[in-house]
Protein backbone atom coordinates (compact mmCIF):
# COMPACT_ATOMS: atom_id res chain seq x y z
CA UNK A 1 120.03 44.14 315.02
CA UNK A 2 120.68 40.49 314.26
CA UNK A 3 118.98 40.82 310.66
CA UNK A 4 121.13 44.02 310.13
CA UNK A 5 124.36 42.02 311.03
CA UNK A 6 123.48 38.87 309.14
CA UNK A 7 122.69 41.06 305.86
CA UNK A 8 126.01 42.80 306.20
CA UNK A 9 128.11 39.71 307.15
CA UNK A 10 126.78 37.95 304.08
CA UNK A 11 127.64 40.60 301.86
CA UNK A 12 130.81 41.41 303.15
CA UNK A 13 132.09 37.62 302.80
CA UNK A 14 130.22 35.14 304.92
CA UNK A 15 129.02 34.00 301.13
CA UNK A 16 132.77 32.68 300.77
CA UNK A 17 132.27 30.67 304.05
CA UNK A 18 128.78 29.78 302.95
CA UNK A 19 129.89 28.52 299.42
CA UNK A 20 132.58 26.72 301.01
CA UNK A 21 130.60 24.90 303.19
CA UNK A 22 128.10 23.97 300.40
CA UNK A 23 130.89 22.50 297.78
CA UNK A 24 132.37 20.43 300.68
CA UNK A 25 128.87 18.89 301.35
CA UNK A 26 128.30 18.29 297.87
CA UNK A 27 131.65 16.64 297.37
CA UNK A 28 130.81 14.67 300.34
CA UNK A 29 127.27 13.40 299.21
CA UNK A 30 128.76 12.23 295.86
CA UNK A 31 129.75 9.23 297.89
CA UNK A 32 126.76 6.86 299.77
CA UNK A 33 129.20 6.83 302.91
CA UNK A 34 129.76 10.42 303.36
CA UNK A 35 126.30 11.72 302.95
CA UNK A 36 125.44 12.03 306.44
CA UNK A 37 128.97 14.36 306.72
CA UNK A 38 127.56 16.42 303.40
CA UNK A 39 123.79 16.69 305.47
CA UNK A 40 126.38 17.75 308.29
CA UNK A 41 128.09 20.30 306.00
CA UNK A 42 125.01 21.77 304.75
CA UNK A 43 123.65 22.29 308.21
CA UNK A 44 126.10 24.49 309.10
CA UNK A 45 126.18 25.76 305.84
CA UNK A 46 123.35 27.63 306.97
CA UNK A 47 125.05 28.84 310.16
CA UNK A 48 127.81 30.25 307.85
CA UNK A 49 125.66 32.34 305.75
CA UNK A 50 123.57 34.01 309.10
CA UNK A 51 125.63 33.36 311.79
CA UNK A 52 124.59 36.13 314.31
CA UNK A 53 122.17 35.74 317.17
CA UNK A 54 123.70 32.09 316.81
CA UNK A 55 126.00 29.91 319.36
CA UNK A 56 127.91 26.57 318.71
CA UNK A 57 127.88 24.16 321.37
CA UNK A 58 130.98 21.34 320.86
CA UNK A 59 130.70 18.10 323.02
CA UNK A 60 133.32 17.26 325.12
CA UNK A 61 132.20 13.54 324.98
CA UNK A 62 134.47 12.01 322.47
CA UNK A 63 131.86 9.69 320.59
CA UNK A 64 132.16 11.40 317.09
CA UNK A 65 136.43 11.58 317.97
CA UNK A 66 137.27 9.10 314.63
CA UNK A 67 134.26 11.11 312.38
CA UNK A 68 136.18 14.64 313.07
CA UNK A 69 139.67 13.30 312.51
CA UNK A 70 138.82 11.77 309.39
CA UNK A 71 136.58 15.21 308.48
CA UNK A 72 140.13 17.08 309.84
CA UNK A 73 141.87 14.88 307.60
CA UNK A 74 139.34 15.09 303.72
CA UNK A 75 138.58 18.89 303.86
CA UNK A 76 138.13 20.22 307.56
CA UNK A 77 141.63 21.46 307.69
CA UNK A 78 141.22 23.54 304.59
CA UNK A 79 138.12 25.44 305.55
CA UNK A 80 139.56 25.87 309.14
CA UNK A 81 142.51 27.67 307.41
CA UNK A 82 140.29 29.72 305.01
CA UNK A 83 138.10 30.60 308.26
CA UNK A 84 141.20 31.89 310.39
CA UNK A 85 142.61 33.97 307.32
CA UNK A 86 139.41 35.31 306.67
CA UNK A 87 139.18 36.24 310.71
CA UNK A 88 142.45 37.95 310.52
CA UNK A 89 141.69 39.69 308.05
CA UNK A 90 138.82 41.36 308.79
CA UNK A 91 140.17 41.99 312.76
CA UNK A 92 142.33 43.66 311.29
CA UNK A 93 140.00 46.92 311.06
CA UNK A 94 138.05 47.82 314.21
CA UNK A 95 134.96 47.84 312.55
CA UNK A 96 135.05 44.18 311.33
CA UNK A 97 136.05 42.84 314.66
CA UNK A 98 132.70 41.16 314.79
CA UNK A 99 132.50 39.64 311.90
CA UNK A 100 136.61 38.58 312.45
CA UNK A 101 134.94 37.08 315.77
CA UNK A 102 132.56 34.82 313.82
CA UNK A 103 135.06 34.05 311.21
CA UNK A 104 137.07 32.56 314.22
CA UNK A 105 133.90 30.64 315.62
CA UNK A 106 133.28 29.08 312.08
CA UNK A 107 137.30 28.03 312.47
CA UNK A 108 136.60 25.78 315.40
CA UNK A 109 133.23 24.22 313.82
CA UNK A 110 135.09 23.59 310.71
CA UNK A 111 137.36 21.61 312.89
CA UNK A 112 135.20 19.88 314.98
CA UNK A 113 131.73 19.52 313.31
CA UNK A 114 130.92 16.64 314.31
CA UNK A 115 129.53 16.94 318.02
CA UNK A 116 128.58 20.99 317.66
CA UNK A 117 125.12 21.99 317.89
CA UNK A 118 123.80 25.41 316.94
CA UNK A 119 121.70 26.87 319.29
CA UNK A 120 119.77 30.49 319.30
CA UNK A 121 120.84 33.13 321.53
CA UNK A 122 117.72 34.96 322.88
């Protein structure tokens, strides 16, 4: 069922949030200081493009606090934003709620990346 979901998700947009998350890590690893954030951005570049049967876990511990402002700050905001639009948007019909769901989870990684780890749902 997880295949099935991942296969439509893609098609049905989660390309947008995968793409998005691609160019950001590129733009970041044009610079030697921000290529561990683009390795960061392509990791969950990969969540974006098959994100069911998938969990984010965010720390609570505060250690990466300065990283994820200044992510917030040089393109987190912006893919947070196009994350919650494209979550509205598809909640909007009942049969997208799902995928709206995911857009929403992507929302919160793109604001706090730095700290999450994906995890597989059994």
């Amino acid at each position: 069922m997880n295949f099935l979901m991942n296969l439509i998700w893609f098609v049905l947009g989660g390309f947008i949030s995968f793409a998005s998350w691609v160019v950001i890590g590129v733009l970041w690893c044009l610079t030697i200081v921000g290529i561990p954030i683009g390795m960061q951005c392509f990791k969950f570049a990969v969540m974006a493009a098959v994100p069911f049967g998938r969990e984010i876990r965010i720390s609570e511990s505060g250690t990466s606090l300065v990283i994820n402002i200044i992510w917030m700050l040089l393109g987190g905001l912006a893919l947070a934003a196009e994350e919650a639009v494209l979550g509205v948007i598809f909640c909007m019909t009942i049969v997208g709620i799902p995928f709206g769901l995911q857009h929403f989870k992507h929302a919160k990684l793109a604001l706090f990346p730095f700290g999450a780890e994906i995890y597989r749902v059994a």
